[in-house]
N, C-alpha and C. Protein backbone atom coordinates (compact mmCIF):
# COMPACT_ATOMS: atom_id res chain seq x y z
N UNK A 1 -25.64 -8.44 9.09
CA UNK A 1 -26.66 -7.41 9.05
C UNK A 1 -26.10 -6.12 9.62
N UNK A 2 -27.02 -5.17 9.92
CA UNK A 2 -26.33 -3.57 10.75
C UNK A 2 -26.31 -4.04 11.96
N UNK A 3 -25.04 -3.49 12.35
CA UNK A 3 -24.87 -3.55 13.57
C UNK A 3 -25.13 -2.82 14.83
N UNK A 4 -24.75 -3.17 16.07
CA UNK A 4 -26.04 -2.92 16.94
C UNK A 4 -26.03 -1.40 17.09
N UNK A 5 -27.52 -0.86 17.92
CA UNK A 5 -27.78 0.40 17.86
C UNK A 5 -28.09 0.89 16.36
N UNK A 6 -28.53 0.62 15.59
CA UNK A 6 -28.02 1.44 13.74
C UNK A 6 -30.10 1.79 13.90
N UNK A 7 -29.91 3.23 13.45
CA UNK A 7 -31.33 3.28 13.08
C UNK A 7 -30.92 3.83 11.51
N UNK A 8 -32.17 4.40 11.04
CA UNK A 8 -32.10 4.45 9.24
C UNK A 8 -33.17 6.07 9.51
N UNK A 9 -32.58 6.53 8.41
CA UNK A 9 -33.39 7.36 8.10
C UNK A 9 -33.71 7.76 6.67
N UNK A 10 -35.35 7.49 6.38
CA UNK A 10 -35.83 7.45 4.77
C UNK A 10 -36.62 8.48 4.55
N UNK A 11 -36.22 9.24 3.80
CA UNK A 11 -36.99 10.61 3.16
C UNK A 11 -37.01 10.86 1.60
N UNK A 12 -38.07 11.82 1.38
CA UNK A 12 -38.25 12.07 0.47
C UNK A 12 -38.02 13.88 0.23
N UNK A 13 -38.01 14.55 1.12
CA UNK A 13 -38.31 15.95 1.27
C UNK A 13 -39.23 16.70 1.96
N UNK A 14 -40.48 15.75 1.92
CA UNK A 14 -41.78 16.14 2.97
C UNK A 14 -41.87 15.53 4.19
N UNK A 15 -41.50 14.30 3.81
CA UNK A 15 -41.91 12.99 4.53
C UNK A 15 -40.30 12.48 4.77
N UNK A 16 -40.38 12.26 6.11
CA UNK A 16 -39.05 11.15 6.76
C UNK A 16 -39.69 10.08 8.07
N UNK A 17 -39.23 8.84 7.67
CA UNK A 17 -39.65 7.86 8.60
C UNK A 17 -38.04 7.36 9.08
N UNK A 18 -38.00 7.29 10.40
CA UNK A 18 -37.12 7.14 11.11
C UNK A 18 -37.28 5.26 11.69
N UNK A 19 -36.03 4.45 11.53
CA UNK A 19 -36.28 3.29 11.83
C UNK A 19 -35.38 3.00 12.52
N UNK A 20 -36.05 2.69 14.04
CA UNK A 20 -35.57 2.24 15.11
C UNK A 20 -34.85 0.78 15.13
N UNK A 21 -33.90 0.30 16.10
CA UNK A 21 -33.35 -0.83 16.41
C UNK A 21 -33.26 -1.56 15.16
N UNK A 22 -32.71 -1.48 13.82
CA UNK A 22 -32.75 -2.11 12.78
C UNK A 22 -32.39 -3.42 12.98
N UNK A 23 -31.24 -3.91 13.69
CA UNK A 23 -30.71 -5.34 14.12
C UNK A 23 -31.62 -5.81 15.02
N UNK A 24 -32.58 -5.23 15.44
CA UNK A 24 -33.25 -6.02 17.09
C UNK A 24 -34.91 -5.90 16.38
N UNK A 25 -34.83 -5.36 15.56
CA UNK A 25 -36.69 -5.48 14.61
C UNK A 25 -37.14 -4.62 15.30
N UNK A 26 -36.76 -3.85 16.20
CA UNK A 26 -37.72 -2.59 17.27
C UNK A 26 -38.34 -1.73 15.91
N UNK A 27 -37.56 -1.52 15.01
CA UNK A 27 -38.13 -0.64 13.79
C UNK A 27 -39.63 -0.59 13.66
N UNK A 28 -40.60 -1.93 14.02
CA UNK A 28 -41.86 -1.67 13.85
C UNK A 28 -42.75 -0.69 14.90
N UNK A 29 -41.88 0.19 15.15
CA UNK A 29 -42.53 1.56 16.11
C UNK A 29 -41.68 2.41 15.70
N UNK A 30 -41.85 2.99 14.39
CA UNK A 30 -40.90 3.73 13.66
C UNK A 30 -41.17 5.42 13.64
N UNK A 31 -40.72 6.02 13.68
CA UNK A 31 -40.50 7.28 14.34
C UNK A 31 -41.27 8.23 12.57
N UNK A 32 -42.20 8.93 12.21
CA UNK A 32 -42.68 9.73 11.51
C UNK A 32 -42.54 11.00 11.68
N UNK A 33 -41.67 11.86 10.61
CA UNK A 33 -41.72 13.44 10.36
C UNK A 33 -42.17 13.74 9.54
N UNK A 34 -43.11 14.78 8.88
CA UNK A 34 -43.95 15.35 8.29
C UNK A 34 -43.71 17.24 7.85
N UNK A 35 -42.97 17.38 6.48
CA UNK A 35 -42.91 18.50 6.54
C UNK A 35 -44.14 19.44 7.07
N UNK A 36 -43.59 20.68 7.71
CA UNK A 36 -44.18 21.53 8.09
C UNK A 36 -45.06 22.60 7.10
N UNK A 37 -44.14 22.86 6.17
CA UNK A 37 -44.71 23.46 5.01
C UNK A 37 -45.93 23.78 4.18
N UNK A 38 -46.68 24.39 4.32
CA UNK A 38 -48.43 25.09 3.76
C UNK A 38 -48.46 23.86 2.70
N UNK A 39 -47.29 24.06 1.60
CA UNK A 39 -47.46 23.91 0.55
C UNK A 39 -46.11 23.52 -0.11
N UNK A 40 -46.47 22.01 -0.51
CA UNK A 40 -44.68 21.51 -1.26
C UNK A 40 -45.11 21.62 -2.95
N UNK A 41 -45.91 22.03 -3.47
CA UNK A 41 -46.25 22.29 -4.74
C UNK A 41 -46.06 23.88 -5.43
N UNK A 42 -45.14 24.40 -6.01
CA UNK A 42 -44.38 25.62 -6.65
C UNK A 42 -45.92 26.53 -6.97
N UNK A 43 -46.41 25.60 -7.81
CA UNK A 43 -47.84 26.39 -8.22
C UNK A 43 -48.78 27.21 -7.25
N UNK A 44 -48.61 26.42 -5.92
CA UNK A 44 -49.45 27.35 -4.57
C UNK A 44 -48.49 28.39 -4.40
N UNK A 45 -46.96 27.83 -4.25
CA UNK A 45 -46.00 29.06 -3.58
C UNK A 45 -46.50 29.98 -4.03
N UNK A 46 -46.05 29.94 -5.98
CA UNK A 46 -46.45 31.42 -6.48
C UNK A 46 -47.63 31.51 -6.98
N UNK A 47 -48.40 31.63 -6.13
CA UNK A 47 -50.15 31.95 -6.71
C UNK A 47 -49.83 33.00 -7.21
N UNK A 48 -49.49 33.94 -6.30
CA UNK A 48 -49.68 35.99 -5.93
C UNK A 48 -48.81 35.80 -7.11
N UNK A 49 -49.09 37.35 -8.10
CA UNK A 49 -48.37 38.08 -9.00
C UNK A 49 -46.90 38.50 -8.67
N UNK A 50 -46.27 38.32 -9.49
CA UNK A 50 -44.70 38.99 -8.88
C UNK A 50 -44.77 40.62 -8.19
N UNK A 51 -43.94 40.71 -7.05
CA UNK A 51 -43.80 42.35 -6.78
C UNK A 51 -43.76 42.97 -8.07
N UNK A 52 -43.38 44.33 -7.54
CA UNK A 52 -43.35 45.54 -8.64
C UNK A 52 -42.21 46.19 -7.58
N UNK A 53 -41.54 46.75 -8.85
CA UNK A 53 -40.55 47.75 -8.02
C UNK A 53 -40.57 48.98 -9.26
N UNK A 54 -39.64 49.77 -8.54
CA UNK A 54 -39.69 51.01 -9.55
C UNK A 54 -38.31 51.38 -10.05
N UNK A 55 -37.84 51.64 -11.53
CA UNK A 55 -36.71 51.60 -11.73
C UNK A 55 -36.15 53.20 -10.86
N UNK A 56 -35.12 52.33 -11.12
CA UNK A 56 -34.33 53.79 -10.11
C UNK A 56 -33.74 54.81 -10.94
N UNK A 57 -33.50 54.68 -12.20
CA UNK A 57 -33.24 55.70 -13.05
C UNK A 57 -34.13 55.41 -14.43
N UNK A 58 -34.03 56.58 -14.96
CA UNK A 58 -34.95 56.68 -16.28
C UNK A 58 -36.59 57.22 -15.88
N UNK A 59 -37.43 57.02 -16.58
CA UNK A 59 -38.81 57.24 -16.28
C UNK A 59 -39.62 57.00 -14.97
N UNK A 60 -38.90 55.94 -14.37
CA UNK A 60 -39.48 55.32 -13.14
C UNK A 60 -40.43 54.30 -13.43
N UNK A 61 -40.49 53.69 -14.81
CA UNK A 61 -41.14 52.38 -14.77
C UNK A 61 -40.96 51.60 -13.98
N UNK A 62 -42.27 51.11 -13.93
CA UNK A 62 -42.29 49.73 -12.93
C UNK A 62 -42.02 48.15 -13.54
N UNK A 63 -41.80 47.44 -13.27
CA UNK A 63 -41.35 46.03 -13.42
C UNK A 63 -41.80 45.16 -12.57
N UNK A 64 -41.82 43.84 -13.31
CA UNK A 64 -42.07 42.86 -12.54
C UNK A 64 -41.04 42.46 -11.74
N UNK A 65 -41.05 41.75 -10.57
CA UNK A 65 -39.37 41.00 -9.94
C UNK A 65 -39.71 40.02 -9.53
N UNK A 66 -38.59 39.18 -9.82
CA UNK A 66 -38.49 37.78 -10.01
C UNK A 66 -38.22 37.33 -8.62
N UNK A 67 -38.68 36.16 -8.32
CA UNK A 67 -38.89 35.51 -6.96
C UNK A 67 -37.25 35.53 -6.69
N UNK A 68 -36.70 35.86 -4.92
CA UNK A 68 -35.46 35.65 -4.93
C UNK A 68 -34.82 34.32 -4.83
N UNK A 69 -35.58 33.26 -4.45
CA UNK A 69 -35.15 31.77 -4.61
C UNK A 69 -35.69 30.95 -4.19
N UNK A 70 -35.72 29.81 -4.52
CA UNK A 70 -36.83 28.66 -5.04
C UNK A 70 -37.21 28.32 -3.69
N UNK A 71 -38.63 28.43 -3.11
CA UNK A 71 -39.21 27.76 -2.04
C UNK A 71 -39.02 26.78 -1.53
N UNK A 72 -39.57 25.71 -2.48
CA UNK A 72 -39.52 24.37 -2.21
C UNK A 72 -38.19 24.15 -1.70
N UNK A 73 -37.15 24.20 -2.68
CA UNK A 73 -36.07 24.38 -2.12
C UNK A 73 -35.69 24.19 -0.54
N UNK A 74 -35.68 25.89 -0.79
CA UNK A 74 -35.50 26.21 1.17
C UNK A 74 -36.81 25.58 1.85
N UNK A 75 -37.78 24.75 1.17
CA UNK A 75 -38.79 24.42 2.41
C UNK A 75 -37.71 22.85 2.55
N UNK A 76 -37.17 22.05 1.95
CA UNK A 76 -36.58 21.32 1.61
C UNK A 76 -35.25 21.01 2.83
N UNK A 77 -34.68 22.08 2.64
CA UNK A 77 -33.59 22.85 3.85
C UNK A 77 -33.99 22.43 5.12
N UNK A 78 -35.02 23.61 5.29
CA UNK A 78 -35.76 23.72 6.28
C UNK A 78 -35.65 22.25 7.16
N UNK A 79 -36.61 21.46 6.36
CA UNK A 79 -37.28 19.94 6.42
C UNK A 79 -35.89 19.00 7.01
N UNK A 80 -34.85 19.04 6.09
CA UNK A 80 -33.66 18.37 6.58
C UNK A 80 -33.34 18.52 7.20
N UNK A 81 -33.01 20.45 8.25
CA UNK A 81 -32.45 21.04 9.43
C UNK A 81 -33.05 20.36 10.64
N UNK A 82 -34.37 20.68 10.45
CA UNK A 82 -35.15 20.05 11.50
C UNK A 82 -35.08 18.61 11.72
N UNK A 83 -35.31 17.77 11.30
CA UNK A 83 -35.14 16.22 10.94
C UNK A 83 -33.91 16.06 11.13
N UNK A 84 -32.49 16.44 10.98
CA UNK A 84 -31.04 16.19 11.23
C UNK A 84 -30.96 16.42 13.00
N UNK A 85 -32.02 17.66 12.96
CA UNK A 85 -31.73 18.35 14.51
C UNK A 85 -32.51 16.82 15.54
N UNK A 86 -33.71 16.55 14.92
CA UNK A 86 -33.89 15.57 15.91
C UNK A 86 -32.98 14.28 15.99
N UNK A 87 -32.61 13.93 15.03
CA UNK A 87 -31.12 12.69 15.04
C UNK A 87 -30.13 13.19 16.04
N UNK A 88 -29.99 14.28 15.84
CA UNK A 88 -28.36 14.56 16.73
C UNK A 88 -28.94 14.72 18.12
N UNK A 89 -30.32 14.97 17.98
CA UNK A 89 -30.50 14.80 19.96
C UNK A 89 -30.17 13.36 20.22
N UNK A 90 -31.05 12.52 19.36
CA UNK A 90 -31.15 11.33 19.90
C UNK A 90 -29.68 10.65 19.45
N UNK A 91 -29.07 10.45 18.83
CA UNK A 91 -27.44 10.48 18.75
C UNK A 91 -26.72 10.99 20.16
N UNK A 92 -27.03 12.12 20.17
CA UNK A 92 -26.01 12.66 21.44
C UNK A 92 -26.81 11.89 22.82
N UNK A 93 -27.75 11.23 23.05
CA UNK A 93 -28.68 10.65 23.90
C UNK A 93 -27.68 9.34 23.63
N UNK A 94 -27.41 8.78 23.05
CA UNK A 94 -26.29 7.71 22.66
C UNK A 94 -27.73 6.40 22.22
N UNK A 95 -28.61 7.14 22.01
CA UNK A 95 -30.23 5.76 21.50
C UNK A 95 -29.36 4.84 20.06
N UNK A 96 -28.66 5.90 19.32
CA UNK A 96 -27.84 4.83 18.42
C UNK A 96 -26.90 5.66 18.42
N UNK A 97 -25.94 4.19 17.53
CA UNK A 97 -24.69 4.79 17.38
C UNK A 97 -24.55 4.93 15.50
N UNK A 98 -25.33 4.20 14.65
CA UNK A 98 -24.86 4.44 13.31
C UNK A 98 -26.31 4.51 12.58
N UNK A 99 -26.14 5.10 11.69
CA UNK A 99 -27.08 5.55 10.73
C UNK A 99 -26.78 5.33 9.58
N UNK A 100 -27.88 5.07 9.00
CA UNK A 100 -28.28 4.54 7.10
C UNK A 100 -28.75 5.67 6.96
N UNK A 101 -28.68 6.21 5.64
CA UNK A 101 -29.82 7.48 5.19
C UNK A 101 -30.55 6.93 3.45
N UNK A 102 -31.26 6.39 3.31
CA UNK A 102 -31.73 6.53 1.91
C UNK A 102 -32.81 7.27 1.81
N UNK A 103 -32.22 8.05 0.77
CA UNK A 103 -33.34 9.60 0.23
C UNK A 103 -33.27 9.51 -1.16
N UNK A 104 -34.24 10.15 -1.55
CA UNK A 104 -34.76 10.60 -2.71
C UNK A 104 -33.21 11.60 -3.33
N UNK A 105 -32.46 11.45 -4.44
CA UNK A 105 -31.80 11.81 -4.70
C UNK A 105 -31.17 13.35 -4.20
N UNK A 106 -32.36 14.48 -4.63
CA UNK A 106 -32.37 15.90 -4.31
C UNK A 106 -32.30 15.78 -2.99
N UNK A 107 -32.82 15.05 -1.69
CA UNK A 107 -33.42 15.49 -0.57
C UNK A 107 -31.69 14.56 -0.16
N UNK A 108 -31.13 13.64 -0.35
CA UNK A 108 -30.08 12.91 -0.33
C UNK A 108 -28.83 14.21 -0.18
N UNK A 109 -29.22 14.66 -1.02
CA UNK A 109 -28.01 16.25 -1.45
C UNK A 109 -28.09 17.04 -0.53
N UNK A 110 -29.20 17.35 -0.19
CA UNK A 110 -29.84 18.69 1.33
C UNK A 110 -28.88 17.92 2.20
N UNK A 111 -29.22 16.69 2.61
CA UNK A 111 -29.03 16.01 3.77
C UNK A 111 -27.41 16.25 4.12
N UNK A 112 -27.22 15.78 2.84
CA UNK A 112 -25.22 16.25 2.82
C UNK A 112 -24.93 17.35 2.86
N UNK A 113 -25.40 18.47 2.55
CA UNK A 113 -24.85 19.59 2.82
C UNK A 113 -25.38 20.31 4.42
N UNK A 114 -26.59 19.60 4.71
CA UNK A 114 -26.74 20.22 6.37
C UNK A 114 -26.66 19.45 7.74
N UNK A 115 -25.88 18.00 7.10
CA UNK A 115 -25.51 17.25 8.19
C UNK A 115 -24.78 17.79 9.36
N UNK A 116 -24.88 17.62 10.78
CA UNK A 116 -24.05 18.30 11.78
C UNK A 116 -23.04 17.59 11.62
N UNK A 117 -21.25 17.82 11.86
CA UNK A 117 -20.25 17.43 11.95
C UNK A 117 -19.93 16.08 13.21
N UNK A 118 -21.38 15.95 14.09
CA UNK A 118 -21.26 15.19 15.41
C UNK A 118 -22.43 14.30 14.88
N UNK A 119 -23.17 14.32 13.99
CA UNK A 119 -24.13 13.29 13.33
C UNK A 119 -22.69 12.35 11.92
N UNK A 120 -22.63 13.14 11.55
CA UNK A 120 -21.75 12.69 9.99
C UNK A 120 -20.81 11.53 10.35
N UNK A 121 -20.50 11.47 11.68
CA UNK A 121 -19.21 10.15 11.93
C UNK A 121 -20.44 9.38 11.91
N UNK A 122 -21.42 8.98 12.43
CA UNK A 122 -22.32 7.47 12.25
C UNK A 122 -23.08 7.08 11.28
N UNK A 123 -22.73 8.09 10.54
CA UNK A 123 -23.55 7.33 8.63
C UNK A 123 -22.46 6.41 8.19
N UNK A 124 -23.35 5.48 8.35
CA UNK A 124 -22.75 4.03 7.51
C UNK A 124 -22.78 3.63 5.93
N UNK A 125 -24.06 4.55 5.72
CA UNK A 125 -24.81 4.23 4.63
C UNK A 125 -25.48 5.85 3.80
N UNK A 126 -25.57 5.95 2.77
CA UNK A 126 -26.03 7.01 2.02
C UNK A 126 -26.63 6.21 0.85
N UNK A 127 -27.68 6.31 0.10
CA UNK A 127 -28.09 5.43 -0.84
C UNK A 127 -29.03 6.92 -1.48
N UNK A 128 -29.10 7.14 -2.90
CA UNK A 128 -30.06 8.09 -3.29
C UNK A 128 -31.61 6.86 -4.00
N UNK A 129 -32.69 7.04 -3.04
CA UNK A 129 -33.73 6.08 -3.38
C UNK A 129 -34.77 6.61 -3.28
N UNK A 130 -35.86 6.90 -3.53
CA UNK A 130 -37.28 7.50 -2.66
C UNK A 130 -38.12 6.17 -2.16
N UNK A 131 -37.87 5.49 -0.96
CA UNK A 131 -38.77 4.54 -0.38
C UNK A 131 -39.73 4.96 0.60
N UNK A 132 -39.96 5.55 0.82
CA UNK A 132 -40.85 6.32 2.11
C UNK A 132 -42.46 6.02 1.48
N UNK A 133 -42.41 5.13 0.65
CA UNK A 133 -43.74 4.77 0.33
C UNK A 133 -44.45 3.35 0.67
N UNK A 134 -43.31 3.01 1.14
CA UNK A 134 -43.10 1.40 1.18
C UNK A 134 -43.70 1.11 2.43
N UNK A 135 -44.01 -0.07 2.53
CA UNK A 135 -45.32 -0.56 3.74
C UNK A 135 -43.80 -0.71 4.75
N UNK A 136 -43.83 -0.52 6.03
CA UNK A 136 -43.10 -0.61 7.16
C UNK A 136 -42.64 -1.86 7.31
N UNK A 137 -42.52 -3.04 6.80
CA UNK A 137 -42.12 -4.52 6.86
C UNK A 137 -41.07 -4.48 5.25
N UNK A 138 -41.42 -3.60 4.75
CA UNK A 138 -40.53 -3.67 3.11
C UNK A 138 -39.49 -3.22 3.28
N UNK A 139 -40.16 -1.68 3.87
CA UNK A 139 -38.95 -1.27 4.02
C UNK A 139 -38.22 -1.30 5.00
N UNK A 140 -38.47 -2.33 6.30
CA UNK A 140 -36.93 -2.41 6.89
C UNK A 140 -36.58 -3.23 5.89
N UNK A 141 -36.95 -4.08 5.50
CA UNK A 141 -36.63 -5.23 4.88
C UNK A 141 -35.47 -4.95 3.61
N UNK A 142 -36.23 -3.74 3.14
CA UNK A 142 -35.14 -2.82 2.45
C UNK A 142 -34.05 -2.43 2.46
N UNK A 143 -34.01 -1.57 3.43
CA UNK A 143 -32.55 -0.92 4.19
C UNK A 143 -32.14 -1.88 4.33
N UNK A 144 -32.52 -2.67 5.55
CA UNK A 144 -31.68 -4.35 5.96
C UNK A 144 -30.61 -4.82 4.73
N UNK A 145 -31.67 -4.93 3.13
CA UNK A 145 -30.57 -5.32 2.13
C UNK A 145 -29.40 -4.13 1.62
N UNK A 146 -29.64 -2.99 1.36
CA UNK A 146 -28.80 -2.06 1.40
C UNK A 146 -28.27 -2.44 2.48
N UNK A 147 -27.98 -2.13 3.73
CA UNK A 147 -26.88 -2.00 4.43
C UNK A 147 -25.82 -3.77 3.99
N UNK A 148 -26.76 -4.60 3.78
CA UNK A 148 -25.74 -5.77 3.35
C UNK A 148 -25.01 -5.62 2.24
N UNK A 149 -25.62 -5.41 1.60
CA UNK A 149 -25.08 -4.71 0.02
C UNK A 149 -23.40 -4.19 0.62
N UNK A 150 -23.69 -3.14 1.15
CA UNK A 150 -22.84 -1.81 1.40
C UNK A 150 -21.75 -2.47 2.36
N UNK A 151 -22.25 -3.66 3.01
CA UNK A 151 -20.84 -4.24 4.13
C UNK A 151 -20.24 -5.41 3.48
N UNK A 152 -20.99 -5.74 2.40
CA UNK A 152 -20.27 -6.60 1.83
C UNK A 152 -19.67 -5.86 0.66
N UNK A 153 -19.77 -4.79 0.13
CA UNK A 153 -18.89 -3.98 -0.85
C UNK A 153 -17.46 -3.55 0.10
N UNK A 154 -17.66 -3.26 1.44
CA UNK A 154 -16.25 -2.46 1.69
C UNK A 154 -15.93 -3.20 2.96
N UNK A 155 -16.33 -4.81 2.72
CA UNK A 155 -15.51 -5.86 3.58
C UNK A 155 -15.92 -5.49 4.81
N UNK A 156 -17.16 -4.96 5.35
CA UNK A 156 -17.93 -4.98 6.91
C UNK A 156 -17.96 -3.64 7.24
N UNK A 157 -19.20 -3.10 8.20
CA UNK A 157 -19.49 -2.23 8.82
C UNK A 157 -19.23 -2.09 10.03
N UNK A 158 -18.88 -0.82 10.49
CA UNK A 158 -18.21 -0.81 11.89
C UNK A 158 -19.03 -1.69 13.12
N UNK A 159 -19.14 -1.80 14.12
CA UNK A 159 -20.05 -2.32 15.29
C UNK A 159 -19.75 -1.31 16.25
């Protein structure tokens, strides 16, 4: 199974459930983050009409302007920064030493590109999945088989 200290972390982009003591079953007091964000649906972002600007040469027509980049997105960012930031406290607290991550493919990608360099040595595991829906007994039960999966593909996981 994972070895000792290993917690998991399962997200989707809004939602991350954090699972404690995976080898010792402590997981059933599992740690919940909750994006912060008004609104994870594009359609609220852009209710409001696009700005207007004014051309800078010619007549001085006005124009519409196009959003400078995708919300969700950066609410997405955001969501991972924060959520990575609380791992590396409790990491640098030494509460564990290795980490699983299964995410939702897109939110899987965030995670890799804003991992801290002092979190990234204890991922054991990366899996692109969206389980964060799953009743709290499944899904350790889940991870549990991923991480076996994954130590029996590359002949054992560190301890």
């Amino acid at each position: 199974m994972a070895g000792p200290d290993t917690w998991a972390l399962v997200s989707n982009g809004v939602r991350a459930r954090i699972l404690r003591g995976l080898e010792t079953g402590d997981s059933k007091h599992s740690i919940e983050l909750i994006s912060k964000s008004k609104s994870t649906h594009l359609r609220d972002i852009m209710a409001d009409q696009a700005g207007r600007s004014f051309a800078s040469y010619g007549s001085g027509r006005r124009s519409a302007m196009e959003p400078g980049s995708d919300p969700i997105l950066r609410d997405m960012q955001d969501f991972a920064r924060e959520t990575l930031s609380f791992l590396e406290l409790h990491y640098r607290a030494r509460d564990f030493r290795h980490l699983a991550i299964v995410a939702s493919p897109k939110m899987l990608g965030i995670l890799r590109q804003e991992m801290p360099p002092t979190l990234k040595d204890s991922v054991i595991l990366e899996y692109p999945s969206n389980l964060v829906q799953l009743p709290q007994a499944e899904l350790r039960e889940g991870v549990l088989k991923l991480l076996k999966a994954e130590r029996a593909s590359k002949g054992g996981l560190p301890t």
